[in-house]
N, C-alpha and C. Protein backbone atom coordinates (compact mmCIF):
# COMPACT_ATOMS: atom_id res chain seq x y z
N UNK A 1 -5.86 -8.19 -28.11
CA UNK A 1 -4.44 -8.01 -28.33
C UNK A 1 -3.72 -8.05 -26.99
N UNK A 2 -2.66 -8.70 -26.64
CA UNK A 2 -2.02 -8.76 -25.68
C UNK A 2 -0.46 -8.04 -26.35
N UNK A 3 0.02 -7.74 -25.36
CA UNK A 3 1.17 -6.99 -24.63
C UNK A 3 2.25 -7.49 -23.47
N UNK A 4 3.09 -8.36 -24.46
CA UNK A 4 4.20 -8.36 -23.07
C UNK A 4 5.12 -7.96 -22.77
N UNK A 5 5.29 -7.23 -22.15
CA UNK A 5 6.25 -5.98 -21.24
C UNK A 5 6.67 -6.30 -20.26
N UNK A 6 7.96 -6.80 -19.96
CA UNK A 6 7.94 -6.75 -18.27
C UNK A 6 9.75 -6.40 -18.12
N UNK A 7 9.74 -5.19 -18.06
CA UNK A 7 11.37 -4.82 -18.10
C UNK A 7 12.29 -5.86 -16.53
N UNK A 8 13.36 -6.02 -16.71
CA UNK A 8 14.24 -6.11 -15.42
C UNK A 8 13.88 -5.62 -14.23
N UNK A 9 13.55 -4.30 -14.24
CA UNK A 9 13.60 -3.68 -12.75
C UNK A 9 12.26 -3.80 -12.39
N UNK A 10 11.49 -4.25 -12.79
CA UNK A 10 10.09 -4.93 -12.54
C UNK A 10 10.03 -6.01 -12.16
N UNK A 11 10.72 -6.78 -12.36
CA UNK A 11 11.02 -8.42 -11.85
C UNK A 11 11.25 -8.24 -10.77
N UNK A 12 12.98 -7.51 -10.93
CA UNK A 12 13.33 -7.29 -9.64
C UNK A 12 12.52 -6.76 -8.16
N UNK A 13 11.64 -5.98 -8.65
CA UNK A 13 10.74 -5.59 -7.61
C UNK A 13 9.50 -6.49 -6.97
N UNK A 14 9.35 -7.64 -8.23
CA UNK A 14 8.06 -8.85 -8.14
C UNK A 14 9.06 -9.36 -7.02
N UNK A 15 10.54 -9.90 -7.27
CA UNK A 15 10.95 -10.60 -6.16
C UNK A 15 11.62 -9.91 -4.93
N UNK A 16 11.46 -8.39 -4.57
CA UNK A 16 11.98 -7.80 -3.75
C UNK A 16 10.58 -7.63 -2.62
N UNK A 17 9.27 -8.04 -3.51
CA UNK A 17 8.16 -7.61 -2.64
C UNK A 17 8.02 -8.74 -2.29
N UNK A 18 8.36 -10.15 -2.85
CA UNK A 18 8.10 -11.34 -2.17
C UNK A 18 8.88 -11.89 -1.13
N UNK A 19 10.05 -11.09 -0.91
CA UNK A 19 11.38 -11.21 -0.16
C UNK A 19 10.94 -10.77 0.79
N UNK A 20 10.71 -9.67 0.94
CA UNK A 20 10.41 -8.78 1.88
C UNK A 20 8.73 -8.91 2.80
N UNK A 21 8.24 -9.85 2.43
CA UNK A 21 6.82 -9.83 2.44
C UNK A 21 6.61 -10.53 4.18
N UNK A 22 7.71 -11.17 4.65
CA UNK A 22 7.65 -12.16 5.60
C UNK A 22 8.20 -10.99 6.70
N UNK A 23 8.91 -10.24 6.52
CA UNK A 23 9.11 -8.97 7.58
C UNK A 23 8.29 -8.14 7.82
N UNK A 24 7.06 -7.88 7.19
CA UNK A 24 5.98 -6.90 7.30
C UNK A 24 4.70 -7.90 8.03
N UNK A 25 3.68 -6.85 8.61
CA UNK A 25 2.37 -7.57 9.10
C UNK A 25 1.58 -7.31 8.24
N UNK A 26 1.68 -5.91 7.74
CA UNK A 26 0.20 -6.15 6.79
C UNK A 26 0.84 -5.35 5.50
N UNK A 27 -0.35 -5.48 4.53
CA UNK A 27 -0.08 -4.78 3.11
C UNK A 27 -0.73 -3.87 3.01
N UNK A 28 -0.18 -2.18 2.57
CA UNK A 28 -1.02 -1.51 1.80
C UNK A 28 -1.11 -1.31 0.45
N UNK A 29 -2.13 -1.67 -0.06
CA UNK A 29 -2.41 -1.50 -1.74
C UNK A 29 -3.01 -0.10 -2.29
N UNK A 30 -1.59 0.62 -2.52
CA UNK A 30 -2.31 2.01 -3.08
C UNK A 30 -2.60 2.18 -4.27
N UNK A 31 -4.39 2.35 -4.68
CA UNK A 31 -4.86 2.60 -5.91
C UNK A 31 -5.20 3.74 -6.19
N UNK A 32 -4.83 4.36 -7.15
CA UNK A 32 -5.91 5.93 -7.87
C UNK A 32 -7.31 5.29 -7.32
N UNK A 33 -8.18 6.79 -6.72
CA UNK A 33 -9.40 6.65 -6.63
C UNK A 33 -10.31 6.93 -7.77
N UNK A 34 -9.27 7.39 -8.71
CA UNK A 34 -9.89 7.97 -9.97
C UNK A 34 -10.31 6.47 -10.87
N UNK A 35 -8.98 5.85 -11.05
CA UNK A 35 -9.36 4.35 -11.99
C UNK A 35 -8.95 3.19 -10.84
N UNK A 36 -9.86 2.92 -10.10
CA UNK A 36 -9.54 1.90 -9.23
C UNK A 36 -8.76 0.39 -9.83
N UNK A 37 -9.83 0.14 -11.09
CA UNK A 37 -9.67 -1.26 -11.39
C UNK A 37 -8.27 -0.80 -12.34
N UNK A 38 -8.04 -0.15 -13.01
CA UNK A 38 -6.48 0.59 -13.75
C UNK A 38 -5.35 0.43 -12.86
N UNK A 39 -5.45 1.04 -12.23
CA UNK A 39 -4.37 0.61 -11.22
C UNK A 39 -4.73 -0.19 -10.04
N UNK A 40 -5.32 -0.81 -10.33
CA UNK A 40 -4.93 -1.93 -9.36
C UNK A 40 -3.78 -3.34 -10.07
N UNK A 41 -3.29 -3.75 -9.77
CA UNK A 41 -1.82 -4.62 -10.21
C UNK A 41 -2.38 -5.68 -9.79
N UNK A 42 -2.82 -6.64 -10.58
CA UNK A 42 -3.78 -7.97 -10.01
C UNK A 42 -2.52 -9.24 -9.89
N UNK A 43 -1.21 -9.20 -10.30
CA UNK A 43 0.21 -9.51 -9.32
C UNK A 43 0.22 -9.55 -7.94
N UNK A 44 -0.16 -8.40 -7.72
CA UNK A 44 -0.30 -7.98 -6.35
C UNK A 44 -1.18 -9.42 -5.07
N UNK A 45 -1.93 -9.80 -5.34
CA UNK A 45 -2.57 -10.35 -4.82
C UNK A 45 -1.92 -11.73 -4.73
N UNK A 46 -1.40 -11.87 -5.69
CA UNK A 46 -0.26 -13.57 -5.90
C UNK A 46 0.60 -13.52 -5.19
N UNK A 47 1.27 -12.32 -4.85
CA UNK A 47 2.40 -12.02 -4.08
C UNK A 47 2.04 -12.05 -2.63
N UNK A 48 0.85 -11.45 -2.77
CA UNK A 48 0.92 -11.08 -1.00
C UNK A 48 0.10 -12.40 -0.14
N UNK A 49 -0.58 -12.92 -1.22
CA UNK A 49 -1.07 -14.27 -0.41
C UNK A 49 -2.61 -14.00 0.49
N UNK A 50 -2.15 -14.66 1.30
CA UNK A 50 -2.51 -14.36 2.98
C UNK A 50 -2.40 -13.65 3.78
N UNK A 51 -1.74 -12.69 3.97
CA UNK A 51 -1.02 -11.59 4.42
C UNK A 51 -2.42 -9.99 4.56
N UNK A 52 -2.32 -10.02 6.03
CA UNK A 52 -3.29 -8.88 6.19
C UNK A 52 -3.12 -7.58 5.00
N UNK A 53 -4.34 -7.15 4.44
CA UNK A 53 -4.27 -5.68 3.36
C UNK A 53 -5.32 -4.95 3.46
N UNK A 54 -4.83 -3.81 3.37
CA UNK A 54 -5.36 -2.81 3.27
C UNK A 54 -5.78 -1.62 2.13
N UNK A 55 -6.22 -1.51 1.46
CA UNK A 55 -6.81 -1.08 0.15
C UNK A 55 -7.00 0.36 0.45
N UNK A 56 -5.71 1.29 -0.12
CA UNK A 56 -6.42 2.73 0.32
C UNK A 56 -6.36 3.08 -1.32
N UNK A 57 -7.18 3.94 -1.14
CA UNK A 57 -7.78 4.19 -2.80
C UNK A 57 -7.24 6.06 -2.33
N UNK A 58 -6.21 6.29 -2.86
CA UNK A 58 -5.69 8.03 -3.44
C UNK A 58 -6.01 8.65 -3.77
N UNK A 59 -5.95 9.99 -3.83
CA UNK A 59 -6.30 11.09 -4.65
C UNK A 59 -7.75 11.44 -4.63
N UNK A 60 -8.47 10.66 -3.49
CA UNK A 60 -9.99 10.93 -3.12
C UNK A 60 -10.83 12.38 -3.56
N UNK A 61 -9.98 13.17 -3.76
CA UNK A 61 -10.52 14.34 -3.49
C UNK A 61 -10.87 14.89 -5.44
N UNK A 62 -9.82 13.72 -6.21
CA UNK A 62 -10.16 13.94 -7.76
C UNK A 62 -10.91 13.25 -8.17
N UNK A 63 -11.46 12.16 -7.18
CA UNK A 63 -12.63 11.16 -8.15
C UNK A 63 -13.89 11.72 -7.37
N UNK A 64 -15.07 10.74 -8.56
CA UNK A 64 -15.84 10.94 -8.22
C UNK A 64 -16.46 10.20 -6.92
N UNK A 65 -17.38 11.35 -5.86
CA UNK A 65 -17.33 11.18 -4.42
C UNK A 65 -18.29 9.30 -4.85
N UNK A 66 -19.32 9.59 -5.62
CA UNK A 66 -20.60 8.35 -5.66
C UNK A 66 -20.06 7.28 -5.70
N UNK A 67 -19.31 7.26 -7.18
CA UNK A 67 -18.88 6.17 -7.85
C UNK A 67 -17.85 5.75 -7.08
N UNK A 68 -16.85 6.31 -6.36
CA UNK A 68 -15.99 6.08 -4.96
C UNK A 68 -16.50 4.97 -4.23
N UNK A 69 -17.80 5.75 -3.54
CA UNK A 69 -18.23 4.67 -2.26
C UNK A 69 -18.23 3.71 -2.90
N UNK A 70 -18.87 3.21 -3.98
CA UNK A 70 -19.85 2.05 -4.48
C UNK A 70 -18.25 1.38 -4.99
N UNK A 71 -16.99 1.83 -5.43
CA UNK A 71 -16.05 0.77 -5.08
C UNK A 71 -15.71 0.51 -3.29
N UNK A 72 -15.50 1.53 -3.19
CA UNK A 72 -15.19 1.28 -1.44
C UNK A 72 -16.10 0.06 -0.98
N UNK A 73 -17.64 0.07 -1.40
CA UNK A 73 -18.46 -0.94 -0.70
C UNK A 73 -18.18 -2.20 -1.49
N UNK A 74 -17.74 -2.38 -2.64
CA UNK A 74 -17.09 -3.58 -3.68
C UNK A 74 -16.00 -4.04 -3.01
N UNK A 75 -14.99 -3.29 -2.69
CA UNK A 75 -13.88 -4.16 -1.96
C UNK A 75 -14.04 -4.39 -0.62
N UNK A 76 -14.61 -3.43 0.21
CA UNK A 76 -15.41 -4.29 1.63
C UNK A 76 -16.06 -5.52 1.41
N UNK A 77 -16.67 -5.57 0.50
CA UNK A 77 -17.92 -7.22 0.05
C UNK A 77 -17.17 -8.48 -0.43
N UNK A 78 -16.15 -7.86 -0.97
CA UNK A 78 -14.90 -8.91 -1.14
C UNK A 78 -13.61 -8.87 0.03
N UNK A 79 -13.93 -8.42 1.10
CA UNK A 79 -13.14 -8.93 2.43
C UNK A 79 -12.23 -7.82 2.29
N UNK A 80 -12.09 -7.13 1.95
CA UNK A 80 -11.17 -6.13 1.83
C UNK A 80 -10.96 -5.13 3.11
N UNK A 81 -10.60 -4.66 3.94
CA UNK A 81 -10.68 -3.41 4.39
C UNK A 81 -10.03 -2.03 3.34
N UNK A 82 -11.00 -1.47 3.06
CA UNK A 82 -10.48 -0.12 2.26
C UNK A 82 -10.64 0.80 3.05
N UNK A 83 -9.93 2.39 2.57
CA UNK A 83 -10.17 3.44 3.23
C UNK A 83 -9.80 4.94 2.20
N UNK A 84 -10.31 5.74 2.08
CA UNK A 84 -10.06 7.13 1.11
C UNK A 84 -8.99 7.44 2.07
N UNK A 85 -8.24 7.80 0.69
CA UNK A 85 -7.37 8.90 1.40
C UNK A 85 -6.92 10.12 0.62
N UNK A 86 -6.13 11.14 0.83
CA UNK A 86 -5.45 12.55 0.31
C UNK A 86 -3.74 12.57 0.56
N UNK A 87 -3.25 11.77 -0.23
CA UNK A 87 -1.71 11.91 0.28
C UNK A 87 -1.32 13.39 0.09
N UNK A 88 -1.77 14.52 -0.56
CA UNK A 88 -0.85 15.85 -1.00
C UNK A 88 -1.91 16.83 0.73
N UNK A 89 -3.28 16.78 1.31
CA UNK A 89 -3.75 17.01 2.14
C UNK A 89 -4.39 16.48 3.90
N UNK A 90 -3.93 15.02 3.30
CA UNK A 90 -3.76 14.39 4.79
C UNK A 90 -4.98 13.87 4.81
N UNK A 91 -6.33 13.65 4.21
CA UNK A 91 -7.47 13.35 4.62
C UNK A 91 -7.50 11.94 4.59
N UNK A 92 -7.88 11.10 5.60
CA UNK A 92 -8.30 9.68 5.61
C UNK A 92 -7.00 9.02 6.65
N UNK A 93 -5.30 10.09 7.19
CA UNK A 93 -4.22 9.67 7.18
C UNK A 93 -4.55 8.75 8.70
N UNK A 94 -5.27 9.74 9.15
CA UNK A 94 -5.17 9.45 10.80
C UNK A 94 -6.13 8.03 10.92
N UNK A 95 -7.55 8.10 10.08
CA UNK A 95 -8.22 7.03 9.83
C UNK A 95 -7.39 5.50 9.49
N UNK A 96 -6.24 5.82 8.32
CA UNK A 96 -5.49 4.52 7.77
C UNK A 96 -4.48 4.49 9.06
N UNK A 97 -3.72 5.39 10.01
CA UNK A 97 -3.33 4.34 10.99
C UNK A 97 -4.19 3.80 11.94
N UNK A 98 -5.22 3.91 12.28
CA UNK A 98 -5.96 3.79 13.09
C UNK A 98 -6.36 1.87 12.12
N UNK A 99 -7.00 1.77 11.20
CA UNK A 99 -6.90 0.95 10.60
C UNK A 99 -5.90 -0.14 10.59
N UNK A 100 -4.65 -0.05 10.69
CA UNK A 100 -3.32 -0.33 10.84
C UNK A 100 -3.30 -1.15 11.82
N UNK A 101 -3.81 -0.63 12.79
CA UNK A 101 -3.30 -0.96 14.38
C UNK A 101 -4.74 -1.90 14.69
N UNK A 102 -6.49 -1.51 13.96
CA UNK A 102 -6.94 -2.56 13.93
C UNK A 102 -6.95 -3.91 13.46
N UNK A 103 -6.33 -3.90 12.25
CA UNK A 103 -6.00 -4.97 11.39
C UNK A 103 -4.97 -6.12 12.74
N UNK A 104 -3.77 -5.00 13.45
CA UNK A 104 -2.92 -6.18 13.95
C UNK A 104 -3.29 -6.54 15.38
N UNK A 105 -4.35 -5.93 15.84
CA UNK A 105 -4.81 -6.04 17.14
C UNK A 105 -4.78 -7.41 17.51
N UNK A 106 -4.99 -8.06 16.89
CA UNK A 106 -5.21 -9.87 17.12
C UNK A 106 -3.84 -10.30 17.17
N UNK A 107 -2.76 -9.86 16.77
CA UNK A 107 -1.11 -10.45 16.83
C UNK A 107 -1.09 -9.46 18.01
N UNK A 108 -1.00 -8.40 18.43
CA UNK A 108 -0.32 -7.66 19.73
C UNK A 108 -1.25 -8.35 20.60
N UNK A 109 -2.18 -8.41 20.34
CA UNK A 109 -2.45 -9.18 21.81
C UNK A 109 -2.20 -10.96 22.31
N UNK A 110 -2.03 -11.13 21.23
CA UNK A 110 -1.11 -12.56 21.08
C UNK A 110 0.44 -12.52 21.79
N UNK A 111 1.12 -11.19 21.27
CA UNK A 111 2.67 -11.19 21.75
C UNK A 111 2.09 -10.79 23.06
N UNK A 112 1.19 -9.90 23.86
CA UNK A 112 1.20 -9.32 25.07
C UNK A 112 1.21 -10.49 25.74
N UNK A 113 0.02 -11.37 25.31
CA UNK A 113 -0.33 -12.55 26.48
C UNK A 113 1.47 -13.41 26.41
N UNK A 114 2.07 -13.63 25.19
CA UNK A 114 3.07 -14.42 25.35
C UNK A 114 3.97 -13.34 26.00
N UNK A 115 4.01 -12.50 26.50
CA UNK A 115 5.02 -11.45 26.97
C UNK A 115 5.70 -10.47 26.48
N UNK A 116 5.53 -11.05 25.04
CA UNK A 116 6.47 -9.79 24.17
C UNK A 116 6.13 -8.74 24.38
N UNK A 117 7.60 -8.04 24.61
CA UNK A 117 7.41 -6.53 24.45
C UNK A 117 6.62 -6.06 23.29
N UNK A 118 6.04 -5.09 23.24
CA UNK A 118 5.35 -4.59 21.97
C UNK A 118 6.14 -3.84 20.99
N UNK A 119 5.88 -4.38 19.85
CA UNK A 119 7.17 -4.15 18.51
C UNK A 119 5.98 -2.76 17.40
N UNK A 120 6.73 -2.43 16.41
CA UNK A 120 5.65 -1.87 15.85
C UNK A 120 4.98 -2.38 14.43
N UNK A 121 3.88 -1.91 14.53
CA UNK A 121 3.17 -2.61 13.05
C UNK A 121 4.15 -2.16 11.94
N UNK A 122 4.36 -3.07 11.19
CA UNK A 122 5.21 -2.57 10.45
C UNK A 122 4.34 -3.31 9.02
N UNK A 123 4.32 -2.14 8.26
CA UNK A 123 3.67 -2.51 6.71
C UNK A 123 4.53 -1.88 5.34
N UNK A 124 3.94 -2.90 4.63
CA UNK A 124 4.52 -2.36 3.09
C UNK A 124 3.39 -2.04 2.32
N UNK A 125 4.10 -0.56 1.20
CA UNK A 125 3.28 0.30 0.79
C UNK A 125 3.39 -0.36 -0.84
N UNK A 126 2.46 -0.82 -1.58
CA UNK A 126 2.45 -1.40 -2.65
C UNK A 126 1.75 -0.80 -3.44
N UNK A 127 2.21 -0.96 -5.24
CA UNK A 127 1.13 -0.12 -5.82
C UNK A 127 2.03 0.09 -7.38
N UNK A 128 1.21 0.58 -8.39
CA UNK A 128 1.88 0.83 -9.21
C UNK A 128 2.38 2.34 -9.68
N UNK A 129 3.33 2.33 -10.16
CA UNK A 129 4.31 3.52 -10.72
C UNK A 129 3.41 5.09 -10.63
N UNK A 130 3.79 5.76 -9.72
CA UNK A 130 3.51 7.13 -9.71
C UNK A 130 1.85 7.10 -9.19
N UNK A 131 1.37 6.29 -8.39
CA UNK A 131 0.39 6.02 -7.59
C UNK A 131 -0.05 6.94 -6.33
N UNK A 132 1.37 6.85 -5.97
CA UNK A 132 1.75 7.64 -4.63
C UNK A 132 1.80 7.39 -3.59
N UNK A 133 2.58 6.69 -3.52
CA UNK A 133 3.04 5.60 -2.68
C UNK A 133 3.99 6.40 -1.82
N UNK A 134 5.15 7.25 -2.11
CA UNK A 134 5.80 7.95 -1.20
C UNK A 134 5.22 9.16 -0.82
N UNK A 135 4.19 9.72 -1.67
CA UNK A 135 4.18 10.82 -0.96
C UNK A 135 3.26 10.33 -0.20
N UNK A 136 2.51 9.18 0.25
CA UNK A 136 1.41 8.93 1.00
C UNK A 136 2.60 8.18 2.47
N UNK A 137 3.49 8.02 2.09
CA UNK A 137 4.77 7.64 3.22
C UNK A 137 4.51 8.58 4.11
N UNK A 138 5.38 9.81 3.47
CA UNK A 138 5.77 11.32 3.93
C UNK A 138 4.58 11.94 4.54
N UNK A 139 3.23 11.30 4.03
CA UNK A 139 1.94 12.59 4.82
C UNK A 139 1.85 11.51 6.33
N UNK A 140 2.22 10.26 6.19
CA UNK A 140 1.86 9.37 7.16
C UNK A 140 3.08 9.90 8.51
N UNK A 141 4.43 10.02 8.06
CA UNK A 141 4.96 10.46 8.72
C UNK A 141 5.01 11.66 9.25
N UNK A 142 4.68 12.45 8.60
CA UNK A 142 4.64 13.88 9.15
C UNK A 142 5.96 14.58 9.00
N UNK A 143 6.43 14.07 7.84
CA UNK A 143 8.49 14.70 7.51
C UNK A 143 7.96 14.28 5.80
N UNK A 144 9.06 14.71 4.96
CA UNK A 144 9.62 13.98 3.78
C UNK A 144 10.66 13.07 3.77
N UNK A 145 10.33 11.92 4.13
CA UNK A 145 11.44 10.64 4.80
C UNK A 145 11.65 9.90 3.22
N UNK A 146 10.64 9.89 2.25
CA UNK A 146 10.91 8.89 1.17
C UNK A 146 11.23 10.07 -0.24
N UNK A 147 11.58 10.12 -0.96
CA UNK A 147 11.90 11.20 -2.17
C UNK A 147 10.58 11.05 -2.77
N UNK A 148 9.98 12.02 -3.12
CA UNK A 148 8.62 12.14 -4.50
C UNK A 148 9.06 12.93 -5.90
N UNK A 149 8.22 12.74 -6.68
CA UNK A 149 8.48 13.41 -7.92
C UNK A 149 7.14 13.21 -8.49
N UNK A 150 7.07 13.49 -9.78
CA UNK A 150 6.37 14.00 -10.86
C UNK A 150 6.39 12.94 -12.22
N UNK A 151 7.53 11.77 -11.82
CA UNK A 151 7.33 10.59 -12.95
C UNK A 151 7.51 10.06 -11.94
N UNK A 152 7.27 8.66 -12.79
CA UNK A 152 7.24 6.97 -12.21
C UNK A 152 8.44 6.73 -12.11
N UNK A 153 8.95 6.04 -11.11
CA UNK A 153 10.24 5.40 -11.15
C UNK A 153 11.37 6.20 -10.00
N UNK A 154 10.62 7.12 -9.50
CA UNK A 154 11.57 7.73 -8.32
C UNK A 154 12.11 6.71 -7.53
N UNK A 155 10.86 6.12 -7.21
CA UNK A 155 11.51 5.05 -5.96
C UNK A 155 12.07 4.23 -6.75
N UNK A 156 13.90 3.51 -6.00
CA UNK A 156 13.97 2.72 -7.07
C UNK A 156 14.45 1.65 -6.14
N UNK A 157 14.32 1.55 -5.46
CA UNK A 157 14.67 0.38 -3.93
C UNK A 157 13.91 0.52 -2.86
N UNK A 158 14.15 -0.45 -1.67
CA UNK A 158 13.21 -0.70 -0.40
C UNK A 158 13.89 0.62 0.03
N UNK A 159 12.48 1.45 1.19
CA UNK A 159 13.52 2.27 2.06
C UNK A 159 12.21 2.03 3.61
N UNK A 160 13.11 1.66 4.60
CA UNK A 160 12.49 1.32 6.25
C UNK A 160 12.07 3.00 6.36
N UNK A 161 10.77 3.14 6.67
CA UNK A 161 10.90 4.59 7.36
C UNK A 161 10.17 4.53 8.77
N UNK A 162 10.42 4.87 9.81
CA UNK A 162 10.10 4.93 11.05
C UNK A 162 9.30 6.32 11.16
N UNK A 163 8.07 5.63 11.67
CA UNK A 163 7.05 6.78 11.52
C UNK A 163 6.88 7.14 12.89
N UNK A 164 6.93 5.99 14.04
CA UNK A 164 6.87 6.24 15.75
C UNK A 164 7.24 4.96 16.50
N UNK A 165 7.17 5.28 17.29
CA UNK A 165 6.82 4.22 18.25
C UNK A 165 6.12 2.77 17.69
N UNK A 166 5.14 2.90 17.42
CA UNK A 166 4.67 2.13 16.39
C UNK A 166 4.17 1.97 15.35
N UNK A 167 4.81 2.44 14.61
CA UNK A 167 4.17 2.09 13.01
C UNK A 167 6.08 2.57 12.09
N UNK A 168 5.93 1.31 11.42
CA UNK A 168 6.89 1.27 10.37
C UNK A 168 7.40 1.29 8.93
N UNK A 169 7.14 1.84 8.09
CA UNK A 169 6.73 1.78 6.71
C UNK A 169 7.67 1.30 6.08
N UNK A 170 7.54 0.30 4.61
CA UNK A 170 8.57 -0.06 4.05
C UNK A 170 8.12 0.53 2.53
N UNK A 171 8.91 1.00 1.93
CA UNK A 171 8.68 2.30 0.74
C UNK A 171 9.11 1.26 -0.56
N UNK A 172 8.32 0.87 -1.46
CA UNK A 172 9.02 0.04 -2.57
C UNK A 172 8.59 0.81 -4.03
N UNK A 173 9.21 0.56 -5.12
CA UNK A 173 9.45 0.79 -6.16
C UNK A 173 7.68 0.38 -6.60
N UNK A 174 7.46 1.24 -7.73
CA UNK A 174 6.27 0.38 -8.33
C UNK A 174 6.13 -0.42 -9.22
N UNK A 175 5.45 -1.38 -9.44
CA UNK A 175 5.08 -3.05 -10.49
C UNK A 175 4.04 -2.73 -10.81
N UNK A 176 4.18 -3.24 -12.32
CA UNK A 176 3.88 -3.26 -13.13
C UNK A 176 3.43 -4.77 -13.31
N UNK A 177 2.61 -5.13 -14.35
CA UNK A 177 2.21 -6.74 -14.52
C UNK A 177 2.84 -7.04 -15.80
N UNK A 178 3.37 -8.11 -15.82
CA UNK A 178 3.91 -8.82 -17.22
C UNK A 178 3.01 -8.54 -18.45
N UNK A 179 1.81 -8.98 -18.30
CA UNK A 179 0.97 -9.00 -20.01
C UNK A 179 -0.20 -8.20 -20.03
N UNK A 180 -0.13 -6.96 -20.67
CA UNK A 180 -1.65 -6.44 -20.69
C UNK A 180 -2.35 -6.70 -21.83
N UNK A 181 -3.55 -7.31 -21.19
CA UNK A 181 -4.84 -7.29 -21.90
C UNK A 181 -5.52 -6.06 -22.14
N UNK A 182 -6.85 -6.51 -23.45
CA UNK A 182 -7.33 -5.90 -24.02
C UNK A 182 -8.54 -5.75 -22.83
């Protein structure tokens, strides 16, 4: 049985993440660690192309630790860089920028040799509805810079948040996929 669903403000967000996709260096794809393959938004991947990503799998601390790794080592085997994290306790935060800054190491040292001043990594946080996507903003920053809640749909536009010196977050709404399958 298929299911097609795909309201307005879901579109709007398919083409606000493809808009926006050429201002960012890399992608983060935030999944529940609980149902990896559930929330993962297989959209997602059409959109972002080519484009460096990063796979942090949420809420680490409610799934199970085994069955965890053995996705963690599934999306490493498929080129992935993944990483656990705790958006409500911070665990994995310092690891995913650190990650961040390895992923773009190969462009900063590209702008150094051409002279550029050094700009900051700047990424977008992707994912579907009530994932946790802002509150994983807010633990990255170390403030409440993006609004959270308790349903889907808080975020309802792009928001730039400046985390330092270097690192830049771009906060988007969550997508959903047009047709679910059985």
């Amino acid at each position: 049985m298929n299911i097609q669903w795909f309201p307005g403000h879901m579109n709007k967000t398919r083409r606000l993440l493809a808009e926006n996709l050429k201002m960012v260096d890399v992608v983060i794809e935030l999944l529940d660690a609980r149902i990896p393959v559930s929330s993962k938004n297989p959209e997602i991947d059409n959109i972002v192309k080519n484009k460096p990503k990063i796979i942090v799998l949420n809420k680490c601390d409610l799934a199970d630790k085994e069955i965890s790794d053995n996705w963690k080592k599934w999306y490493n085997s498929k080129g992935y860089t993944s990483i656990f994290v705790n958006s409500i306790n911070g665990t994995g935060i310092k690891q995913l920028k650190n990650k961040m800054r390895d992923v773009m190491k190969e462009r900063i040292e590209k702008d150094r040799q051409r002279g550029r001043i050094f700009r900051p990594v700047k990424a977008m946080i992707v994912g579907i509805p009530n994932v946790g996507k802002s509150s994983l903003i807010n633990k990255i920053a170390g403030r409440g810079s993006a609004v959270t809640g308790d349903k889907p749909g808080v975020t309802r536009g792009k928001q730039w948040i400046n985390v330092n010196d270097e690192i830049q977050l771009l906060d988007t709404p969550g997508i959903l996929w047009p047709k679910f399958e059985d």
